[in-house]
N, C-alpha and C. Protein backbone atom coordinates (compact mmCIF):
# COMPACT_ATOMS: atom_id res chain seq x y z
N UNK A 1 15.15 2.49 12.07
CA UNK A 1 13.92 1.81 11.68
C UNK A 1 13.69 2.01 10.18
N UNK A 2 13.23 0.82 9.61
CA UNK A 2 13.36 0.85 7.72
C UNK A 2 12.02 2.08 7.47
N UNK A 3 11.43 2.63 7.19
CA UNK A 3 10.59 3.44 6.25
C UNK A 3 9.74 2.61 5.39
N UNK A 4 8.71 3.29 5.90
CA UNK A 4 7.30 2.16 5.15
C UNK A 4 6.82 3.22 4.52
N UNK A 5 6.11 2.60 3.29
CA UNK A 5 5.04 3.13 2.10
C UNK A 5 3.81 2.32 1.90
N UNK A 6 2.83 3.10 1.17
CA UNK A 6 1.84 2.51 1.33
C UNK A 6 1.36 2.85 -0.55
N UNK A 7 1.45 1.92 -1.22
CA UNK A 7 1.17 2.24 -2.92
C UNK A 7 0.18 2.23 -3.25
N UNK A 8 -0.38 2.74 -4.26
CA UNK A 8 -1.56 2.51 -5.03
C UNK A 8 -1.29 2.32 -6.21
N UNK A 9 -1.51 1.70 -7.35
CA UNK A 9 -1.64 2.10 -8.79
C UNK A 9 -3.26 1.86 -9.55
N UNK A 10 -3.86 2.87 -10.52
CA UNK A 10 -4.30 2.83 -11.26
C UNK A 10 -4.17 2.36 -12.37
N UNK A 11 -4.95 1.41 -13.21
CA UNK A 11 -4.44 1.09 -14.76
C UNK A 11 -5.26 1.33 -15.75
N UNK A 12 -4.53 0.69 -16.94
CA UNK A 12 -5.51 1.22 -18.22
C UNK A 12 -6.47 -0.04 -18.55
N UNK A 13 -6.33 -1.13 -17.52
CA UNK A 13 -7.45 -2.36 -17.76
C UNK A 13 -7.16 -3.79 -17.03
N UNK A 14 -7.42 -4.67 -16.60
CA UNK A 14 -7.11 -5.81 -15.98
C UNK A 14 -6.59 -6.94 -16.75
N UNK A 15 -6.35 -6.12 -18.04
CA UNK A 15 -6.02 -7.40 -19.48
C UNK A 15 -4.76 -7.70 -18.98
N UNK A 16 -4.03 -8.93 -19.99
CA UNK A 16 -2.44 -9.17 -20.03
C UNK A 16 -1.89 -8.11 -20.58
N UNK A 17 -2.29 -7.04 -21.32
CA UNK A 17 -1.55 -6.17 -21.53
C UNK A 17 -1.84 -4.68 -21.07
N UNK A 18 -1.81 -4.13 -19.52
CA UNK A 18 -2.61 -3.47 -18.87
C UNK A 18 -1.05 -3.10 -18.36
N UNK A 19 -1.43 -1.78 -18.25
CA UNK A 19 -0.22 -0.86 -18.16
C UNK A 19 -0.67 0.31 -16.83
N UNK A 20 0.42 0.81 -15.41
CA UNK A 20 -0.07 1.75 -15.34
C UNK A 20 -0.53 2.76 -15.92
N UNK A 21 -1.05 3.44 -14.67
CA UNK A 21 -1.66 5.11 -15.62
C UNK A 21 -1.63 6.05 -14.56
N UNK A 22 -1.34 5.80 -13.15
CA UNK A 22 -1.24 6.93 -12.07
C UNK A 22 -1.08 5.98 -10.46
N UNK A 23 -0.07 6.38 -9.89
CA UNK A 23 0.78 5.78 -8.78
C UNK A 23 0.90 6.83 -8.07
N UNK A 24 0.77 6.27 -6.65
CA UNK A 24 0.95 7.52 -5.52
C UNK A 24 1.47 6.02 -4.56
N UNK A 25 1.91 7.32 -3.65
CA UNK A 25 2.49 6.49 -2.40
C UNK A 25 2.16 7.31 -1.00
N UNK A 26 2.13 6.45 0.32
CA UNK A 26 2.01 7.79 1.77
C UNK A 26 3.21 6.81 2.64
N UNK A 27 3.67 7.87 3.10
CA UNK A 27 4.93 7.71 3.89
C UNK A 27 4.15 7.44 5.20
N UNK A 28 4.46 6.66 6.32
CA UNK A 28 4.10 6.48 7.41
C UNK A 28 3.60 7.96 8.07
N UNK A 29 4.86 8.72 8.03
CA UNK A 29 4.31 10.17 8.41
C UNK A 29 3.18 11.53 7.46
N UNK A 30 2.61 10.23 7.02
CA UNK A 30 1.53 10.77 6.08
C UNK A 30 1.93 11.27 4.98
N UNK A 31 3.07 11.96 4.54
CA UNK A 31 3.65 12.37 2.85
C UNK A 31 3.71 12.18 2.44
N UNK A 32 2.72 12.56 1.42
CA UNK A 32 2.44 11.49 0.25
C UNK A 32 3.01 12.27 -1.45
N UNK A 33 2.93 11.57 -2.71
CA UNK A 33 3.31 11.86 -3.73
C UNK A 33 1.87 11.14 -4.55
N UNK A 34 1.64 12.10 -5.50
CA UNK A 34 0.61 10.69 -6.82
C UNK A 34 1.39 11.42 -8.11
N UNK A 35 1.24 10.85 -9.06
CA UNK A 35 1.52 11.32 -10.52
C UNK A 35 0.28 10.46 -11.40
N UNK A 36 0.04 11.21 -12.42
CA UNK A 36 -0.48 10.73 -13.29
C UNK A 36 0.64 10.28 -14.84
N UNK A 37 0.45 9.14 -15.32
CA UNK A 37 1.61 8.46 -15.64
C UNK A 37 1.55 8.31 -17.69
N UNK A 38 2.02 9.10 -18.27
CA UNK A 38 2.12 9.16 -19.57
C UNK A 38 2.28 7.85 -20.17
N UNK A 39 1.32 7.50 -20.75
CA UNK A 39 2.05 5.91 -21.57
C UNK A 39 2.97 6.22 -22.35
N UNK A 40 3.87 4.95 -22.19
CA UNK A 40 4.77 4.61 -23.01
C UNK A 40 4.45 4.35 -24.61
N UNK A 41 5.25 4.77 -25.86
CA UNK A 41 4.77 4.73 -26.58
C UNK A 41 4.15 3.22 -26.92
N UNK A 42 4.59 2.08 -26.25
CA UNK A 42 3.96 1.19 -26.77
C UNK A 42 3.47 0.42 -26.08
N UNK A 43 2.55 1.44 -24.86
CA UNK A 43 1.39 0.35 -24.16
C UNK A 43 0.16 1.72 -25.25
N UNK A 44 -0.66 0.78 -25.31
CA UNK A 44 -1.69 0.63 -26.07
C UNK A 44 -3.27 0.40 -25.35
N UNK A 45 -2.87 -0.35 -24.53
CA UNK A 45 -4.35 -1.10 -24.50
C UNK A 45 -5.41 -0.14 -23.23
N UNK A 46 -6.58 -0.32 -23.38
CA UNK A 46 -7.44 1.06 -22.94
C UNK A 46 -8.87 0.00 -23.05
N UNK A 47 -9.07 -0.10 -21.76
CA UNK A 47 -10.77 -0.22 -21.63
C UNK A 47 -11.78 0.35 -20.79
N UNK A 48 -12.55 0.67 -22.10
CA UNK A 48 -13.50 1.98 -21.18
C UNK A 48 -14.39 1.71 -19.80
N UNK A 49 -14.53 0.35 -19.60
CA UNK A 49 -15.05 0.13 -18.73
C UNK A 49 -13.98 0.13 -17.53
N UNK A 50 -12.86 -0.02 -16.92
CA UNK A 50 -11.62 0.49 -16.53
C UNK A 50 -11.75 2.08 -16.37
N UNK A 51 -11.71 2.58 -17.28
CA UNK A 51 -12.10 4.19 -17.59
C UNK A 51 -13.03 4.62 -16.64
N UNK A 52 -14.48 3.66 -16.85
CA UNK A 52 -15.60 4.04 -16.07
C UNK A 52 -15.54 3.99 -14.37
N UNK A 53 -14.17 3.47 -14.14
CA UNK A 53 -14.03 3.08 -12.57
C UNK A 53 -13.26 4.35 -12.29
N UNK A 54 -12.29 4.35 -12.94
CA UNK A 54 -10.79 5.51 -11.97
C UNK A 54 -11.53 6.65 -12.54
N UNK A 55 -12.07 7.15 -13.69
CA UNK A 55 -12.40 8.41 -14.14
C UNK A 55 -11.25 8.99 -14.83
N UNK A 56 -10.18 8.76 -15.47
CA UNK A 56 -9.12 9.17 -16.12
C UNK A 56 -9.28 8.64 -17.47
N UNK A 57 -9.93 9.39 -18.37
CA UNK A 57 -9.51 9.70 -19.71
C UNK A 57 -8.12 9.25 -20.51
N UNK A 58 -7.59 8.50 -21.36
CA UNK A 58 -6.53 8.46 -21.81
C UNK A 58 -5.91 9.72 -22.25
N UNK A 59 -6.91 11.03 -22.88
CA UNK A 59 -6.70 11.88 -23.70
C UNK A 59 -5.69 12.70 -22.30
N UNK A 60 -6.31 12.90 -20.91
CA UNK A 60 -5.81 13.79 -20.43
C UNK A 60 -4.18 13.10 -19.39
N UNK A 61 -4.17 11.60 -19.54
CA UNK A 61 -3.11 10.94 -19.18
C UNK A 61 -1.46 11.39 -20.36
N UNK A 62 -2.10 11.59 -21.92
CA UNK A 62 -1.53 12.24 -22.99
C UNK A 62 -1.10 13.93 -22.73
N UNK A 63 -2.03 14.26 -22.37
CA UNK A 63 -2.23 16.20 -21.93
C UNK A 63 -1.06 16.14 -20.51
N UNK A 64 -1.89 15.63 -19.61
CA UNK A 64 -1.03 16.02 -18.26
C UNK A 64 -0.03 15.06 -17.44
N UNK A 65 -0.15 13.62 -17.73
CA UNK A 65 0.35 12.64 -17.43
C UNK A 65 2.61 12.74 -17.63
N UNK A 66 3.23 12.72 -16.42
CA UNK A 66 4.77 12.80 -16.16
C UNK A 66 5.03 11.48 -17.02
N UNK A 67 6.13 11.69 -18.17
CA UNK A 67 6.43 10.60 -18.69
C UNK A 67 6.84 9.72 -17.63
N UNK A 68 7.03 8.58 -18.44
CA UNK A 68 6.93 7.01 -17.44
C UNK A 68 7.88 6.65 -17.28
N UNK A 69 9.00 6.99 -17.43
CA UNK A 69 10.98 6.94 -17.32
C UNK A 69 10.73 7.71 -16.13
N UNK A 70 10.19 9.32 -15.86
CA UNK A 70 10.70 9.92 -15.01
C UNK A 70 9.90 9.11 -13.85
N UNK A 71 8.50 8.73 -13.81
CA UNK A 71 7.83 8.38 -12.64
C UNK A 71 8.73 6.86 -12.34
N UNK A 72 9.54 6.13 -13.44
CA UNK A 72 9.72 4.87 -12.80
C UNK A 72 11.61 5.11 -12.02
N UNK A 73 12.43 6.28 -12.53
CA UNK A 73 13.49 6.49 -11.56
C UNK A 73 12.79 7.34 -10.45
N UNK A 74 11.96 8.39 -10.61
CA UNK A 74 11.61 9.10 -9.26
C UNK A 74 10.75 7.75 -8.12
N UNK A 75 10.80 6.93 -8.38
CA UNK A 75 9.67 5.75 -7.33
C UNK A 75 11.34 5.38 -6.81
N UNK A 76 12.05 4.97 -8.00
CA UNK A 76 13.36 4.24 -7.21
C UNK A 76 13.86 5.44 -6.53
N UNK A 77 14.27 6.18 -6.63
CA UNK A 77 15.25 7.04 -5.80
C UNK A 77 14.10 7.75 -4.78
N UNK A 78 12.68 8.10 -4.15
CA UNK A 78 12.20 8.48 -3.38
C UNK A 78 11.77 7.03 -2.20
N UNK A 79 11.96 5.61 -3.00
CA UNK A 79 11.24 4.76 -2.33
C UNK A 79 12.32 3.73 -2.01
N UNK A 80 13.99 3.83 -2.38
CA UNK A 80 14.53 2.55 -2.55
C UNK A 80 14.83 1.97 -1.03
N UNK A 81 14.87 3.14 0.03
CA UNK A 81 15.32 2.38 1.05
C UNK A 81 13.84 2.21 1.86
N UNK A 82 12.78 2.08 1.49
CA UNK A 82 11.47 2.04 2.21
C UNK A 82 11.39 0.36 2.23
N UNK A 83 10.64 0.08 2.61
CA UNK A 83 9.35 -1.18 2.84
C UNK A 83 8.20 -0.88 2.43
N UNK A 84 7.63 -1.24 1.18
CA UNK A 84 6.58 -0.89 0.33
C UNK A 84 5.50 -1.89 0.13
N UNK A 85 4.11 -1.48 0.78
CA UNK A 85 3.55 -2.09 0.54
C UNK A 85 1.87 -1.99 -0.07
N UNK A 86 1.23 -2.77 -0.59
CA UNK A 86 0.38 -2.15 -1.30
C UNK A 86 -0.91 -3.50 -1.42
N UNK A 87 -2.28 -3.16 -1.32
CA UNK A 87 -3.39 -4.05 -0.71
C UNK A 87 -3.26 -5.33 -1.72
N UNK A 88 -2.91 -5.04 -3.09
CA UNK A 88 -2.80 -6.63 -4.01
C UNK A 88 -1.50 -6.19 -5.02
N UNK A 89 -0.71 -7.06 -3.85
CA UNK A 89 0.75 -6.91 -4.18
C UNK A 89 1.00 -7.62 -5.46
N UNK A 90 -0.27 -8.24 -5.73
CA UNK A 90 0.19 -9.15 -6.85
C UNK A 90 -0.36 -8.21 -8.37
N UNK A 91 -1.30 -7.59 -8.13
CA UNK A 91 -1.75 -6.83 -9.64
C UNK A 91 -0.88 -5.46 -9.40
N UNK A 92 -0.65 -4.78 -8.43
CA UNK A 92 0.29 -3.73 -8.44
C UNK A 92 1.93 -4.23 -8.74
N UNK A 93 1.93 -4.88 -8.28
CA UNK A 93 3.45 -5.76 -8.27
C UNK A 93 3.42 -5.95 -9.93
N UNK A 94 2.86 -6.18 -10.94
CA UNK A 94 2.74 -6.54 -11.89
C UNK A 94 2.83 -4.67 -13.07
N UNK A 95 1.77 -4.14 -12.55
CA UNK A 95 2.05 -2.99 -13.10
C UNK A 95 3.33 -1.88 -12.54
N UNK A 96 3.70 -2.48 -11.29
CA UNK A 96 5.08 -2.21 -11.43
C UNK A 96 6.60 -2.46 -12.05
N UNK A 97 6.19 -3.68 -12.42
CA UNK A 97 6.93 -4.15 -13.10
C UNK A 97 7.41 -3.48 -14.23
N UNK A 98 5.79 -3.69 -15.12
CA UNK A 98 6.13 -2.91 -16.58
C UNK A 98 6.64 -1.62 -16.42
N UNK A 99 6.39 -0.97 -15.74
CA UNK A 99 6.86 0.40 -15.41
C UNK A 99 8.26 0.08 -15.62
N UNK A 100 8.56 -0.34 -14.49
CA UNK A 100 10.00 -0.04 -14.82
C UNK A 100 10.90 -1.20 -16.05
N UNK A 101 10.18 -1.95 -16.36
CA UNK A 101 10.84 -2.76 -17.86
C UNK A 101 11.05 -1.61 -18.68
N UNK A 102 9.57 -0.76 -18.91
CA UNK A 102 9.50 0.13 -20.29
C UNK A 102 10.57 1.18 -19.54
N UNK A 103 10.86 1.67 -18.63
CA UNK A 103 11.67 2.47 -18.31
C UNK A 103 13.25 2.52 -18.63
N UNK A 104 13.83 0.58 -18.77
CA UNK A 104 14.95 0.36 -18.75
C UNK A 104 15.28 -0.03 -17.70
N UNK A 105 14.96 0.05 -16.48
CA UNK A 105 14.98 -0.21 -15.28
C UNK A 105 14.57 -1.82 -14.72
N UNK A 106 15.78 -2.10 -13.82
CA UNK A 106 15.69 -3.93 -13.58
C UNK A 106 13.95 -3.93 -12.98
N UNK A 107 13.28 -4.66 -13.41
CA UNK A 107 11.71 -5.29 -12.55
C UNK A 107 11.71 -5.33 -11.39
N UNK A 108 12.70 -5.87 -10.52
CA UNK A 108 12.62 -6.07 -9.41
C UNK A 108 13.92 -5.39 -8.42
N UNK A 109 13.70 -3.92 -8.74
CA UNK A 109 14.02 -3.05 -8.56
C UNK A 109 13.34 -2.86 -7.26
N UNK A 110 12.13 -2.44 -7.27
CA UNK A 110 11.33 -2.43 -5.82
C UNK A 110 10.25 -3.71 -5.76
N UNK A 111 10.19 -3.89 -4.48
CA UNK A 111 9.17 -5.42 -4.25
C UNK A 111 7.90 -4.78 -3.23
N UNK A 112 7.08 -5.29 -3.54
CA UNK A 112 5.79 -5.11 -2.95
C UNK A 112 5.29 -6.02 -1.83
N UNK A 113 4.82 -5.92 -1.02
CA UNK A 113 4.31 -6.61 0.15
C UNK A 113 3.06 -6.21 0.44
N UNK A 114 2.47 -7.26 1.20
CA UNK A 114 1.09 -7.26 1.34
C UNK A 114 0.40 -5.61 2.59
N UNK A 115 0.06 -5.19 2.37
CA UNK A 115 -0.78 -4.23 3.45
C UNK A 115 -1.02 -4.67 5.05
N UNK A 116 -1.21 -6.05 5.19
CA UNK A 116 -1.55 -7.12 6.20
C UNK A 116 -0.76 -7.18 7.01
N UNK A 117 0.86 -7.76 6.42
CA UNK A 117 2.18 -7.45 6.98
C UNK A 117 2.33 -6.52 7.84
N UNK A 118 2.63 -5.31 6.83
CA UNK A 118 2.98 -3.41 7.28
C UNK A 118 1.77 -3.58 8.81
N UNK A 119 0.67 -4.09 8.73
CA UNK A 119 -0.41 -4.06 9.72
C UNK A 119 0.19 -5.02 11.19
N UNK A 120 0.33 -6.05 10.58
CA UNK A 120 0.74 -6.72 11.62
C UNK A 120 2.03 -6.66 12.54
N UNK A 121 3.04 -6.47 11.35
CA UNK A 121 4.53 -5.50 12.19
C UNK A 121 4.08 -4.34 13.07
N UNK A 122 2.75 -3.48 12.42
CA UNK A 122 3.14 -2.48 13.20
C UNK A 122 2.64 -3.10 14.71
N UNK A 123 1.24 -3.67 14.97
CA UNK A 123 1.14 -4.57 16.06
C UNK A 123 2.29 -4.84 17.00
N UNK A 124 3.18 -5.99 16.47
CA UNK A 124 3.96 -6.35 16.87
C UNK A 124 4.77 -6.06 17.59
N UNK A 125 5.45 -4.60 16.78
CA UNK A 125 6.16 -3.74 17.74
C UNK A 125 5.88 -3.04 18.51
N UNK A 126 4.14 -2.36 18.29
CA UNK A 126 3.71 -1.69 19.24
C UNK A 126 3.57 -2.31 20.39
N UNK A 127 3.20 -3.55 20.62
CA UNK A 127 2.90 -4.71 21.84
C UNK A 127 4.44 -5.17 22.30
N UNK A 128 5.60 -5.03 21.71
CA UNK A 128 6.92 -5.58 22.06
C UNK A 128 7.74 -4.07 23.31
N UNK A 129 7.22 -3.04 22.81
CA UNK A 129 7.37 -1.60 22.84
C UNK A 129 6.81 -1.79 24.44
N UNK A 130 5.44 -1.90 24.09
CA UNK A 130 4.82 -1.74 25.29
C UNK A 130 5.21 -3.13 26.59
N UNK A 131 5.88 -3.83 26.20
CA UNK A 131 6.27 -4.83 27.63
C UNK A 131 5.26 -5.92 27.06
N UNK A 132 4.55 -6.25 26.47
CA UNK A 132 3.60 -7.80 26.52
C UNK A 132 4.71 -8.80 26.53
N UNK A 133 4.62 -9.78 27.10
CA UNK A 133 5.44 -10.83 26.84
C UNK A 133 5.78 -11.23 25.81
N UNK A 134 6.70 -11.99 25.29
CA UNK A 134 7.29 -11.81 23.49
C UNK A 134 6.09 -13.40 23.58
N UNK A 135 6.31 -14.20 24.27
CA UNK A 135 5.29 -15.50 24.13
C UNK A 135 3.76 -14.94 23.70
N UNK A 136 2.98 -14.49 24.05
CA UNK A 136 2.00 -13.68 24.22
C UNK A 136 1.63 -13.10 23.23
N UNK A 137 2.83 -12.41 21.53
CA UNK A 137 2.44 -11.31 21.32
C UNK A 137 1.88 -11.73 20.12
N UNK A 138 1.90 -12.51 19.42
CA UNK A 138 1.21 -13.82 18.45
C UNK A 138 -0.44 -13.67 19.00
N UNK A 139 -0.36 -13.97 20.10
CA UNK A 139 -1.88 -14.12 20.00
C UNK A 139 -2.84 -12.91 20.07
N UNK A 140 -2.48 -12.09 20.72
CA UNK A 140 -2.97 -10.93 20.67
C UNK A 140 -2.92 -10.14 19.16
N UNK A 141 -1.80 -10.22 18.73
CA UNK A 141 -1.54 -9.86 17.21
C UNK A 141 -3.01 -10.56 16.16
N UNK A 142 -2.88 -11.71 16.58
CA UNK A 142 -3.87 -12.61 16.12
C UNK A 142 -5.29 -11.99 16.23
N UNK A 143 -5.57 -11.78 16.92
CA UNK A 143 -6.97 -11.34 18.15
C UNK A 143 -7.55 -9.86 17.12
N UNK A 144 -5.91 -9.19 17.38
CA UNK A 144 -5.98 -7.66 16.48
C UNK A 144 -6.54 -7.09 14.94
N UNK A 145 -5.85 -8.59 14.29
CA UNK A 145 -5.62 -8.52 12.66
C UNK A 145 -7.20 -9.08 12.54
N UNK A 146 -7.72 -9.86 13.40
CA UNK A 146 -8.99 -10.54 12.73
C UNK A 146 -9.85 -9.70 13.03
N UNK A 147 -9.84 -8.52 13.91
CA UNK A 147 -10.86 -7.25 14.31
C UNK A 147 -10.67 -6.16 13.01
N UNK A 148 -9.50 -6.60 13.17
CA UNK A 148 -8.86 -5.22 11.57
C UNK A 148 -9.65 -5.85 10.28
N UNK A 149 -9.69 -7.44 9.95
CA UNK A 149 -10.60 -7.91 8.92
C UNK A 149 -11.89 -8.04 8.96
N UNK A 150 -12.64 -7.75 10.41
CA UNK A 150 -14.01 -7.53 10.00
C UNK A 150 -14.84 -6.18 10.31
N UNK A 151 -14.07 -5.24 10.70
CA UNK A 151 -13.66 -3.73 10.72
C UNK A 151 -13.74 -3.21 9.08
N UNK A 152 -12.97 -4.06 8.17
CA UNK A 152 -12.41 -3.57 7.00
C UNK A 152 -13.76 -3.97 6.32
N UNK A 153 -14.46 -4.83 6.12
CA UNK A 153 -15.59 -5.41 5.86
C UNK A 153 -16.55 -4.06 5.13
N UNK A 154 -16.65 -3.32 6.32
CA UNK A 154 -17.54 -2.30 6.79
C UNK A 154 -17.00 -1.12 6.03
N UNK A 155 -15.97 -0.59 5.55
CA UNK A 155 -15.02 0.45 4.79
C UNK A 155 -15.79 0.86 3.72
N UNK A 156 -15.92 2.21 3.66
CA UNK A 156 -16.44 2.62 2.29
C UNK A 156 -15.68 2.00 1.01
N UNK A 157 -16.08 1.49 -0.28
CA UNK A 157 -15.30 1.00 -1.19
C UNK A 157 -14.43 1.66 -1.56
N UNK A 158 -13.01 1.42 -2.54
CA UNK A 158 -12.26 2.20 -2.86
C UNK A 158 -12.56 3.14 -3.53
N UNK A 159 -11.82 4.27 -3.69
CA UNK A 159 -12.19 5.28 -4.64
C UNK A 159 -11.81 5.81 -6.05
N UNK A 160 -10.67 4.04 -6.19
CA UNK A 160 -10.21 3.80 -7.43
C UNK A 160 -9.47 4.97 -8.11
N UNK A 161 -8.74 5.68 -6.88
CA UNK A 161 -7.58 6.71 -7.71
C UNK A 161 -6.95 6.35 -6.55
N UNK A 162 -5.41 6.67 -7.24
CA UNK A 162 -4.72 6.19 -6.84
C UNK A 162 -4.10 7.04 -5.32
N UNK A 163 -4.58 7.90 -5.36
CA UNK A 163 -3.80 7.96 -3.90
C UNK A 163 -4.55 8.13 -3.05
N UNK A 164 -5.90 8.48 -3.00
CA UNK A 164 -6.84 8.11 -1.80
C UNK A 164 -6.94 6.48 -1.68
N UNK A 165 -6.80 5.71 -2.47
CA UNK A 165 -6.65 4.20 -2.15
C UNK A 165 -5.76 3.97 -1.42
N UNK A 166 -4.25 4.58 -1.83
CA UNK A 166 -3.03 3.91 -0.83
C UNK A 166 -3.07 5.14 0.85
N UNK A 167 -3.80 6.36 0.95
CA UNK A 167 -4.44 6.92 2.02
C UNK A 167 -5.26 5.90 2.90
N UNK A 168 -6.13 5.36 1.89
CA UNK A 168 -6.68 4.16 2.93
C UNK A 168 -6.11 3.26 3.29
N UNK A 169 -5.26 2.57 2.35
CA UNK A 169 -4.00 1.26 3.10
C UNK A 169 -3.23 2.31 4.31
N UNK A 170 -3.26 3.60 4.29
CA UNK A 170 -1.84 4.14 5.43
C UNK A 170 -3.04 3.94 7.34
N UNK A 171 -4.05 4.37 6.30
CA UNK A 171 -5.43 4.62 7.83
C UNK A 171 -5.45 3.08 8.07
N UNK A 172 -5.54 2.15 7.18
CA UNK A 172 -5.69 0.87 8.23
C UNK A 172 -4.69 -0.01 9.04
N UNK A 173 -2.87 1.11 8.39
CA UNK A 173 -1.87 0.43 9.52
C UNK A 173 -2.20 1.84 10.48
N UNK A 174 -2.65 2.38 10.58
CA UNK A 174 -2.40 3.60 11.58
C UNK A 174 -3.64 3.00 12.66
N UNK A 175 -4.88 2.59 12.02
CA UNK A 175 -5.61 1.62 12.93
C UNK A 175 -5.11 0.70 13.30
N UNK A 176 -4.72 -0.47 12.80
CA UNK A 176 -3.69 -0.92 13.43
C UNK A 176 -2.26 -0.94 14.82
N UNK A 177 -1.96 0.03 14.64
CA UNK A 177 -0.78 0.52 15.48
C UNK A 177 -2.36 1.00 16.75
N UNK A 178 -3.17 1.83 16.68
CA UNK A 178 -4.39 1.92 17.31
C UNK A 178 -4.83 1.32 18.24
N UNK A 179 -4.94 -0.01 17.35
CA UNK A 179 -5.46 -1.36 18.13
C UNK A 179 -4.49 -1.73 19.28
N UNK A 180 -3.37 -2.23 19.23
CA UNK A 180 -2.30 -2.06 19.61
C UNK A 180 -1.90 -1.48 21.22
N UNK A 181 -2.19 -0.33 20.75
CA UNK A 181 -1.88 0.90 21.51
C UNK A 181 -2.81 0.48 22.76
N UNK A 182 -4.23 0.41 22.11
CA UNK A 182 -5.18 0.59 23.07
C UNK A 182 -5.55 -1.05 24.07
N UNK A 183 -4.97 -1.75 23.59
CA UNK A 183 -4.95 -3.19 24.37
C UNK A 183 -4.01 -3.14 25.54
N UNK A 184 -2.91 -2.28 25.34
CA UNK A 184 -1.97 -1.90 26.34
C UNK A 184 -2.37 -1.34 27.29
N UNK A 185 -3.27 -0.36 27.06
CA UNK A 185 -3.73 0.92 27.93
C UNK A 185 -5.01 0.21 28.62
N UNK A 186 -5.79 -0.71 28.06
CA UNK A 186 -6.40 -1.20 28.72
C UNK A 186 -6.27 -2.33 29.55
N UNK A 187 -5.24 -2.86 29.23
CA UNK A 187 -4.87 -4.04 30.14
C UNK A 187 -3.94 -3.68 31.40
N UNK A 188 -3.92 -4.45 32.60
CA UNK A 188 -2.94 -3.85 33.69
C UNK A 188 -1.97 -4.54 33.04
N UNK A 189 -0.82 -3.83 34.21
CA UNK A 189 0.65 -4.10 33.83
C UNK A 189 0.80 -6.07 33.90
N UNK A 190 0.53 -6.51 35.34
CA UNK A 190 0.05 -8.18 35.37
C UNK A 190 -0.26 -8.91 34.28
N UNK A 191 -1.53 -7.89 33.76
CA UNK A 191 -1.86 -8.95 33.09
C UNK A 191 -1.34 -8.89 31.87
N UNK A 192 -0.41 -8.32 31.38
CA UNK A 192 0.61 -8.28 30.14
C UNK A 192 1.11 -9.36 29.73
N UNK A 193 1.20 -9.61 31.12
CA UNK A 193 2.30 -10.94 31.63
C UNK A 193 1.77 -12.33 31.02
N UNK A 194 0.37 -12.19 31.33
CA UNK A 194 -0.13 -13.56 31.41
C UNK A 194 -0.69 -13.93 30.32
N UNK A 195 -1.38 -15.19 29.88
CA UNK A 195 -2.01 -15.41 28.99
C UNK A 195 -2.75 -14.43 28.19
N UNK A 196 -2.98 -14.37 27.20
CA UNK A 196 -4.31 -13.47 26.64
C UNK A 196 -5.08 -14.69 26.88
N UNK A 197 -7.04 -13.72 26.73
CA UNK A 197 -7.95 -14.04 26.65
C UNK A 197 -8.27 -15.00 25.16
């Protein structure tokens, strides 16, 4: 079975020229990694209002922050054979990128996928696992993901560091797999069989 992750990144601003600044990841079996991420000498750009969200200082990203070569080979060699995914694959996907450009490292080195996915696979298999009919498992999947989106509604907001954010992407496939679980246990064996509701 491939190995799933769950990413976060922090940045230094939402501009075109917005650079990480601290990346964590949680392994399905909860093990997780964060670093705080040294700029490269030539990302630059810093807005304090950005600042005012994650709470990371540039000064102490300078002080304590793992240069950004080592965090962008340690992601490839701890993450290359995973399935990685992360809540906006498209602005993380982006500050992943630069990471590994400024590193030397090909861009699309690792690819990002949506959180939704990782959610709905896990469904999938949990309901395939458990005997539901393979016709069947679409809709129930269906039934699952739209309880998981107005469930999520209700979520305390992020906490805009980076690895209690991707902690919360790991809790909502682990709810997920949850959901899952518990449609099985509540349904008889028959009615596995048959239509969903």
């Amino acid at each position: 079975m491939t190995r799933i992750a769950f990413l976060d990144f922090e940045a230094s601003s939402l501009g075109k020229a917005s650079y990480p600044i601290e990346v964590a990841w949680v392994f399905a079996d909860g093990a997780s990694e964060s670093f705080l991420i040294r700029p490269a000498p030539a990302w630059t750009d810093w807005a304090p209002e950005a600042e005012a969200v994650h709470g990371i200082p540039r000064q102490r990203l300078m002080r304590e922050g793992v240069p950004h070569d080592w965090v962008a080979l340690h992601m490839l060699t701890t993450l290359r054979d995973a399935a990685v995914y992360a809540s906006a694959p498209s602005w993380d996907g982006q500050w992943l990128s630069r990471l590994l450009r400024a590193s030397g490292l090909p861009r699309h080195a690792l690819r990002l996928n949506a959180t939704a996915e990782a959610q709905r696979r896990a469904v999938l298999d949990v309901l395939a696992a458990g005997g539901l009919a393979a016709s069947h498992r679409d809709g129930v999947a269906g039934r699952v993901m739209a309880d998981l989106r107005r469930e999520a509604k209700d979520d305390p907001s992020p906490e805009h560091r980076a690895l209690s954010d991707a902690r919360r992407e790991w809790r909502r496939w682990q709810r997920a797999r949850a959901r899952a679980e518990a449609f099985l246990r509540d349904s008889a064996p028959d009615a596995r069989q048959a239509a969903p509701r």
